[in-house]
Protein backbone atom coordinates (compact mmCIF):
# COMPACT_ATOMS: atom_id res chain seq x y z
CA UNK A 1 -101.58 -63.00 104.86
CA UNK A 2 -98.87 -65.56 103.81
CA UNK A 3 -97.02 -68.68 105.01
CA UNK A 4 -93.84 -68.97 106.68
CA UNK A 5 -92.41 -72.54 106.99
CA UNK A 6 -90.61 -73.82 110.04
CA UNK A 7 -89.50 -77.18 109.93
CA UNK A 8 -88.31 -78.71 113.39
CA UNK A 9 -86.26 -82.22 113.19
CA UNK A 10 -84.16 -84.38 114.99
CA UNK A 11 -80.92 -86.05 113.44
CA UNK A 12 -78.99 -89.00 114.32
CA UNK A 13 -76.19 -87.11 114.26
CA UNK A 14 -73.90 -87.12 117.85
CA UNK A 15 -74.62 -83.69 119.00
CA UNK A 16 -78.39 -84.08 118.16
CA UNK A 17 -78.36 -87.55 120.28
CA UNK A 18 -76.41 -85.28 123.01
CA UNK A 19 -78.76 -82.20 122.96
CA UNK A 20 -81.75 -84.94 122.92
CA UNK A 21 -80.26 -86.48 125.72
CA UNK A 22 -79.74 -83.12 127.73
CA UNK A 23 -83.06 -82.10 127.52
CA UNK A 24 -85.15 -84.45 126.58
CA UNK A 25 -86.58 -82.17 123.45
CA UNK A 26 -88.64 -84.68 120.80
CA UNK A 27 -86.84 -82.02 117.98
CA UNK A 28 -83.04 -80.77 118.30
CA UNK A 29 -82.88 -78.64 114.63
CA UNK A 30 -84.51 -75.48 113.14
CA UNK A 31 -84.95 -74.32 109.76
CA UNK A 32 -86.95 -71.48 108.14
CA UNK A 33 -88.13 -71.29 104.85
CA UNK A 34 -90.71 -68.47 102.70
CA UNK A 35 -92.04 -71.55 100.30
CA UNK A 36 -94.32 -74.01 100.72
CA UNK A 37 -91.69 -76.01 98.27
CA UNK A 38 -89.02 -75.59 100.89
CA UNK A 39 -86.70 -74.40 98.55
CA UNK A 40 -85.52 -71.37 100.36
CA UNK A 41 -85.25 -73.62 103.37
CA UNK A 42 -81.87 -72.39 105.80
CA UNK A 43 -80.48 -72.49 108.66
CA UNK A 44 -77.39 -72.76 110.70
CA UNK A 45 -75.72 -75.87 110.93
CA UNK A 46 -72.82 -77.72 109.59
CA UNK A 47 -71.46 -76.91 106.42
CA UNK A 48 -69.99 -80.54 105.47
CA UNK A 49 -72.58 -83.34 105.60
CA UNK A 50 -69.83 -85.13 107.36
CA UNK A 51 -67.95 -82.68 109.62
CA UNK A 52 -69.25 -80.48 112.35
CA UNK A 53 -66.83 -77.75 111.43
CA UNK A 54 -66.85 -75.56 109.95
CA UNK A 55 -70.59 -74.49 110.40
CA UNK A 56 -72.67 -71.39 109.44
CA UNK A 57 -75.91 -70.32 107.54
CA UNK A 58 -76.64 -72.91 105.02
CA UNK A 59 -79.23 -73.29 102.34
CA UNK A 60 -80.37 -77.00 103.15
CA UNK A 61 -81.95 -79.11 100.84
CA UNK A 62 -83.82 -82.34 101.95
CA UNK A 63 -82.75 -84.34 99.52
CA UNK A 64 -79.06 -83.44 100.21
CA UNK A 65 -76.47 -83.29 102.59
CA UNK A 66 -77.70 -84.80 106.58
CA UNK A 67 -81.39 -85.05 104.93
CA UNK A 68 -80.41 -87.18 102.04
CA UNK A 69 -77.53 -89.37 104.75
CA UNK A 70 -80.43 -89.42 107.49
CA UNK A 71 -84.11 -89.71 105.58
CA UNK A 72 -85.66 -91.67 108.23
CA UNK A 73 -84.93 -88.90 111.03
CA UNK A 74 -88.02 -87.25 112.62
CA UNK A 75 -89.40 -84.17 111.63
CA UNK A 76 -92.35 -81.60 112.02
CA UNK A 77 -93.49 -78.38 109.30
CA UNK A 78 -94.93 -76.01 110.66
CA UNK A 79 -97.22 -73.18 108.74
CA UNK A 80 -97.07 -69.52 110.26
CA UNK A 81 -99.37 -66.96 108.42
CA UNK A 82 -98.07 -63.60 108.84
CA UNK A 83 -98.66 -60.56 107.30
CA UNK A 84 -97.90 -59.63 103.79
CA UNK A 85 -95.40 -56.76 104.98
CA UNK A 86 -93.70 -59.12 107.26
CA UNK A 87 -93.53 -61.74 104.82
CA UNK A 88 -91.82 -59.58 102.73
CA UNK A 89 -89.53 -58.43 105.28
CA UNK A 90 -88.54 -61.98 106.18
CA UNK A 91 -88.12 -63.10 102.33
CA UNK A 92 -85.76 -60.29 101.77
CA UNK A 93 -84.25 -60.46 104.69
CA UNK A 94 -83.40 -64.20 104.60
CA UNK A 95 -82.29 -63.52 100.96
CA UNK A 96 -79.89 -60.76 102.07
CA UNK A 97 -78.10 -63.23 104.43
CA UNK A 98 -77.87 -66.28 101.93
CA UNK A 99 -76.41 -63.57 99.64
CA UNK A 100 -74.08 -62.74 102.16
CA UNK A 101 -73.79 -66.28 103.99
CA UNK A 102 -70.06 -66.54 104.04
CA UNK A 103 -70.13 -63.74 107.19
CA UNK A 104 -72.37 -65.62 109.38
CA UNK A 105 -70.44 -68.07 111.60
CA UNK A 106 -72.25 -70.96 114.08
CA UNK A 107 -72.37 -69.80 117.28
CA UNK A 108 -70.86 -72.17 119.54
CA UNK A 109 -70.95 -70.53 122.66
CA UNK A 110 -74.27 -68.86 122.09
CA UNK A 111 -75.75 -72.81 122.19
CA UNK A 112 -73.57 -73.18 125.61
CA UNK A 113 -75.17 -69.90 126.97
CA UNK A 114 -78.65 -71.20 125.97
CA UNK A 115 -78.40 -74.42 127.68
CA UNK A 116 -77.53 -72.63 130.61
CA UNK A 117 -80.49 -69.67 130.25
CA UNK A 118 -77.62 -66.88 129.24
CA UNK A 119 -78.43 -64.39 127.07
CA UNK A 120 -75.86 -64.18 124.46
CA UNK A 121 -74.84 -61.94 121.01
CA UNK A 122 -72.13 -61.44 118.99
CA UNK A 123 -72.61 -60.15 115.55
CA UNK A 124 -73.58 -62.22 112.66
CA UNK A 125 -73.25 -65.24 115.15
CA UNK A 126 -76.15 -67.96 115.14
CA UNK A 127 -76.85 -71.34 116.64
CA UNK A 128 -80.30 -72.76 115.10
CA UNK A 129 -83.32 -71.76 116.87
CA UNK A 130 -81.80 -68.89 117.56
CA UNK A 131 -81.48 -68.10 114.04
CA UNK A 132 -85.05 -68.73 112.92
CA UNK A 133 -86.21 -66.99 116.28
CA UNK A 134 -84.44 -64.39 115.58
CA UNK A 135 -85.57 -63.22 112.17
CA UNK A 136 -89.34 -64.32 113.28
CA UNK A 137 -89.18 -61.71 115.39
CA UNK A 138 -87.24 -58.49 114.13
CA UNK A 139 -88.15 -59.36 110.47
CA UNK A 140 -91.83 -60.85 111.18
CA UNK A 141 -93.03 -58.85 114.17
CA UNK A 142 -93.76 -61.95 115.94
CA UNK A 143 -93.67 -61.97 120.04
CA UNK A 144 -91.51 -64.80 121.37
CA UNK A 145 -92.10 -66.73 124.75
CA UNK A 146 -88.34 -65.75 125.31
CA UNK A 147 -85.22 -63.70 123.97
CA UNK A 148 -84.35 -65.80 120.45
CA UNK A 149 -81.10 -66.42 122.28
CA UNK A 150 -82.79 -68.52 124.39
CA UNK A 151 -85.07 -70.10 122.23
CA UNK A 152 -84.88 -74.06 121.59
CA UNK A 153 -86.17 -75.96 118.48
CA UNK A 154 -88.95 -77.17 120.68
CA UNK A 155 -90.14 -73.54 121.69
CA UNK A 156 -90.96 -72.90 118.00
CA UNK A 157 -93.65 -75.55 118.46
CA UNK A 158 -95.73 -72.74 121.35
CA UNK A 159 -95.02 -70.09 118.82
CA UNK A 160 -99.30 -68.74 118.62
CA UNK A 161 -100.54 -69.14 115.26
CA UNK A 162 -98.36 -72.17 114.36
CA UNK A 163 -100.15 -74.89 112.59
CA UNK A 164 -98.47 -78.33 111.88
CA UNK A 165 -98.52 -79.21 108.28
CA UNK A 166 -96.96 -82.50 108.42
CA UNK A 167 -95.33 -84.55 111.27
CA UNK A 168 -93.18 -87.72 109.78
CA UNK A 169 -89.61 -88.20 109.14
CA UNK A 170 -88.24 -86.70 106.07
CA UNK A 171 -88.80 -89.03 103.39
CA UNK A 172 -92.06 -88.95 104.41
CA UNK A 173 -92.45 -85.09 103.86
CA UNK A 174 -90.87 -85.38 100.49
CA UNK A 175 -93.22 -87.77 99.39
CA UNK A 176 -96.04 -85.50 101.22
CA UNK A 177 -94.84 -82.70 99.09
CA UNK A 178 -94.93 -84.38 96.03
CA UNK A 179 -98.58 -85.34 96.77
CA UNK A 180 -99.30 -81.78 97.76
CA UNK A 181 -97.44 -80.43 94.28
CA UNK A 182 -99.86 -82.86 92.03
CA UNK A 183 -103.10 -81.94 94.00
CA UNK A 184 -102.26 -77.99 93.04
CA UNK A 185 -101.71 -79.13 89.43
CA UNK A 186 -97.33 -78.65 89.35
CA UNK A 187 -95.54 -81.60 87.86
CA UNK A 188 -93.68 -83.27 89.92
């Protein structure tokens, strides 16, 4: 077995503030990631740390771009062991699409459709959750408590086998990870 990371947060940003005030979700953002580092941590999201548009999958780094402008927002990591064959799947997978990341466009409408429990696809078209959702389950094998299209941020939290690592804001999780680094003998 191995890890997959899922890290769950909620900017200050406007549309984070709107979706939070919509539905009342404690997180508003998903990412996925194959390292305990982070460091293949993605997503789909904006690709300007100060424009919404245009948006896509992104390689995010916390201390960078709405991480870096935002440290103090709140956040969750989650740990999800999954087999070694899906691990694999996922890692190459995820690797494929960074490699390729100029395709994949932020799916605006598919966030509309969620909000309003419609099932929606176009091709190499992602909103968030739906994004990490997505590859959890054709790339990881893992059963979702709805179509990823309709998955939230906050869904990932009932995903079975999920185990929070650290719940903070993301300054704190940097700092957790440096702690984490030094206890496993990496400098830092």
């Amino acid at each position: 077995m191995k890890n997959i990371y899922i890290l769950l947060i909620r900017s200050n940003t406007s549309v984070s503030r709107a979706i939070n005030l919509m539905t009342g979700a404690q997180y508003t953002h998903a990412s996925i990631a194959y390292d305990e580092e982070l460091n293949s941590l993605c997503s789909f999201a904006r690709r300007n740390t100060y424009t919404y548009l245009p948006a896509g999958l992104i390689h995010e780094d916390l201390r960078k771009g709405s991480f870096a402008r935002y440290p103090t927002m709140p956040c969750i990591l989650l740990n999800l062991p999954v087999p070694d064959i899906a691990y694999e799947r996922i890692r190459n997978k995820l690797e494929k699409m960074l490699s390729e990341k100029e395709s994949y466009r932020y799916f605006i409408r598919g966030l509309i459709s969620c909000r309003l429990g419609i099932e929606s696809h176009k091709d190499k078209h992602y909103f968030c959750s739906h994004f990490v959702s997505h590859i959890l389950e054709t790339e990881g094998d893992i059963p979702l408590p709805k179509p990823p299209s309709l998955m939230h941020p906050q869904d990932l939290l009932l995903l079975p086998g999920t185990a929070p690592l650290y719940e903070g804001d993301i300054l704190g999780l940097i700092h957790w990870q440096k702690l984490n680094a030094l206890k496993n003998g990496a400098t830092v």
